[in-house]
Protein backbone atom coordinates (compact mmCIF):
# COMPACT_ATOMS: atom_id res chain seq x y z
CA UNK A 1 -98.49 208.83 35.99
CA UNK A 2 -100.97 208.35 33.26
CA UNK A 3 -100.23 204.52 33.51
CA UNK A 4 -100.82 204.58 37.22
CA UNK A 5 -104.39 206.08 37.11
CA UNK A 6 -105.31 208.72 34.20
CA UNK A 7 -108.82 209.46 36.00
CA UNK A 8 -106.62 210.85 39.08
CA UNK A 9 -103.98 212.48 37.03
CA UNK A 10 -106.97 214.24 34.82
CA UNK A 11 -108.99 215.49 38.40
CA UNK A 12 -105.51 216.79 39.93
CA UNK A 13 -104.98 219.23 36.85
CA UNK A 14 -108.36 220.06 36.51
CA UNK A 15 -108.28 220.79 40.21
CA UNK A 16 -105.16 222.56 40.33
CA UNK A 17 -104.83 224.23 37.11
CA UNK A 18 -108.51 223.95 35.35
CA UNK A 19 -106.79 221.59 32.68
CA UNK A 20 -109.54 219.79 31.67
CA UNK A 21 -108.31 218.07 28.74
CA UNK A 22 -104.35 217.58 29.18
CA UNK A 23 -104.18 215.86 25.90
CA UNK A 24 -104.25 219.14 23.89
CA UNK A 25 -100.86 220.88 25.69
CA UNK A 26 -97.15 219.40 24.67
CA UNK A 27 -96.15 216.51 26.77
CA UNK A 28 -93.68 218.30 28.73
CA UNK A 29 -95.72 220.93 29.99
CA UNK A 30 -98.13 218.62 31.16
CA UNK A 31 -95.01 216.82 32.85
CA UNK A 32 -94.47 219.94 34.12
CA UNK A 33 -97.97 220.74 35.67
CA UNK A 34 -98.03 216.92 36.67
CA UNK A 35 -94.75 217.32 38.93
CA UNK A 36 -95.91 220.91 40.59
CA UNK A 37 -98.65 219.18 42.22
CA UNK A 38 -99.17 219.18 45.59
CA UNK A 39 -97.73 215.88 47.24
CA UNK A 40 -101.32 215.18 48.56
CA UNK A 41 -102.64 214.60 45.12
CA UNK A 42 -104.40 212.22 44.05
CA UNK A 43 -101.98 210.90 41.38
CA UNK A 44 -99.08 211.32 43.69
CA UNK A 45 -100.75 209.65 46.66
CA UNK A 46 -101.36 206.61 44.23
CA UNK A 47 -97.68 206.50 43.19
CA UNK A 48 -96.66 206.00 46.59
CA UNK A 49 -99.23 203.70 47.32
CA UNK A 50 -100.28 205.62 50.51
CA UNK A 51 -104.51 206.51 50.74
CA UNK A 52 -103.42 208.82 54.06
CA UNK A 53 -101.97 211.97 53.56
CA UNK A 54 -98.57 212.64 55.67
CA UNK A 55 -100.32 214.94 57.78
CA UNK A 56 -103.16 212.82 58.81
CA UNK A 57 -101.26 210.31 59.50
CA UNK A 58 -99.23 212.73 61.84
CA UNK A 59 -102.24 213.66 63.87
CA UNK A 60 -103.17 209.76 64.01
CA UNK A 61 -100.42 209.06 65.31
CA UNK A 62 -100.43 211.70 68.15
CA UNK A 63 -104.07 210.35 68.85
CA UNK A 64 -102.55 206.94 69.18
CA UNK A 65 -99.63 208.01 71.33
CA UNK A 66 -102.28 209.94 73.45
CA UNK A 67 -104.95 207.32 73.82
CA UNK A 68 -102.10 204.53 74.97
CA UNK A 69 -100.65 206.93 77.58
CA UNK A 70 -104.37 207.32 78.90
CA UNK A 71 -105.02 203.49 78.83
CA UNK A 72 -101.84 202.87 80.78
CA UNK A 73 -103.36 204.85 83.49
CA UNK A 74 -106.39 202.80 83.81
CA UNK A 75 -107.41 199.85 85.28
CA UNK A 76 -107.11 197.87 82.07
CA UNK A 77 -103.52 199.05 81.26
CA UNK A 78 -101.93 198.12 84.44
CA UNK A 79 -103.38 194.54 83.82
CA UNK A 80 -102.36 195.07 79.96
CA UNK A 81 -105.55 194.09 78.59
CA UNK A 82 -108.28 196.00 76.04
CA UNK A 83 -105.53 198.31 74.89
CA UNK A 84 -107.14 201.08 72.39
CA UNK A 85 -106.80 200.33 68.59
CA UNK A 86 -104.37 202.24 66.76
CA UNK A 87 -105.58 204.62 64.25
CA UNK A 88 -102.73 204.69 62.12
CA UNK A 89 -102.86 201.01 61.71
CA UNK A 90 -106.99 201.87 60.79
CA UNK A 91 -105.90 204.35 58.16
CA UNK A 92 -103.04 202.47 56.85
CA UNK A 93 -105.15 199.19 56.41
CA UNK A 94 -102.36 196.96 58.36
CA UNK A 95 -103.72 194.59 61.01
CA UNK A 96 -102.72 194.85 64.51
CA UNK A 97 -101.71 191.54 66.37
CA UNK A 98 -104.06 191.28 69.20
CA UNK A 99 -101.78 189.24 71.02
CA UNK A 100 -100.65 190.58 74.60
CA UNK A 101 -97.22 191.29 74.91
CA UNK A 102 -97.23 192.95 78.24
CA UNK A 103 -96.84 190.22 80.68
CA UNK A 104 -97.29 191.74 84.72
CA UNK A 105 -95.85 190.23 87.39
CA UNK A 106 -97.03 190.21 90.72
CA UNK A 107 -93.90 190.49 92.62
CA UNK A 108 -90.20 190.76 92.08
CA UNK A 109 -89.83 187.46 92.89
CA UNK A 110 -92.08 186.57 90.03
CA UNK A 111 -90.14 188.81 87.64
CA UNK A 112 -86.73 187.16 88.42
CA UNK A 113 -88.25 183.81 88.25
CA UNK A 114 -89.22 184.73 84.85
CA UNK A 115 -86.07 186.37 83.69
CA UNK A 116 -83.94 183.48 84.50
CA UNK A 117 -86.33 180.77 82.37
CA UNK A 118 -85.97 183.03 79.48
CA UNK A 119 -82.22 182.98 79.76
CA UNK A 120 -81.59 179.57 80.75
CA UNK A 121 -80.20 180.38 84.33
CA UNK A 122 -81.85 178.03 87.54
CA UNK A 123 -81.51 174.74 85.20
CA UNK A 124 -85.31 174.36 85.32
């Protein structure tokens, strides 16, 4: 942990315990200490290399879910077009592909016409 990020690891126990200089206990109680803390720490959030905590990234994604099921009521999500960013994806720092992947057909006709390019059936 200390190799990770000391400044973090020295905040967490001064936060948690009021250690403000861990240097001055025995190694393994500071192991100790170090291990107790909460898995939203600082140090332990760096070791997993995640900057969201598991909750917030909960509630993101239930604001995500939300948000698309409101979208595919609108005008906008029937064509499949302007669809909402994703807050997880903000929080997590991974890019979302803005490419459409919804394709809408206009009839059935259309659909089948489709389906049977894609797997090779018609000989067109």
């Amino acid at each position: 942990m200390i190799s990770k990020d000391e400044d973090a690891l020295i905040c967490d126990l001064a936060e948690t315990y009021q250690i403000y200089d861990y240097r001055q206990l025995p190694a393994s109680k500071v192991a100790v200490f170090a291990s107790g803390l909460r898995d939203d720490s600082r140090i332990k959030m760096k070791l997993i290399n995640q900057t969201v905590s598991l909750e917030n990234l909960l509630l993101a994604g239930i604001s995500d879910s939300l948000n698309e099921l409101m979208w595919s009521k609108t005008k906008d999500g029937q064509k499949g077009i302007n669809k909402p960013d994703s807050m997880v994806a903000i929080l997590t720092n991974k890019k979302q592909d803005k490419k459409d992947d919804v394709v809408v057909f206009d009839s059935g006709e259309d659909f089948v016409k489709m389906r049977n390019q894609l797997i090779g059936v018609g000989g067109e």
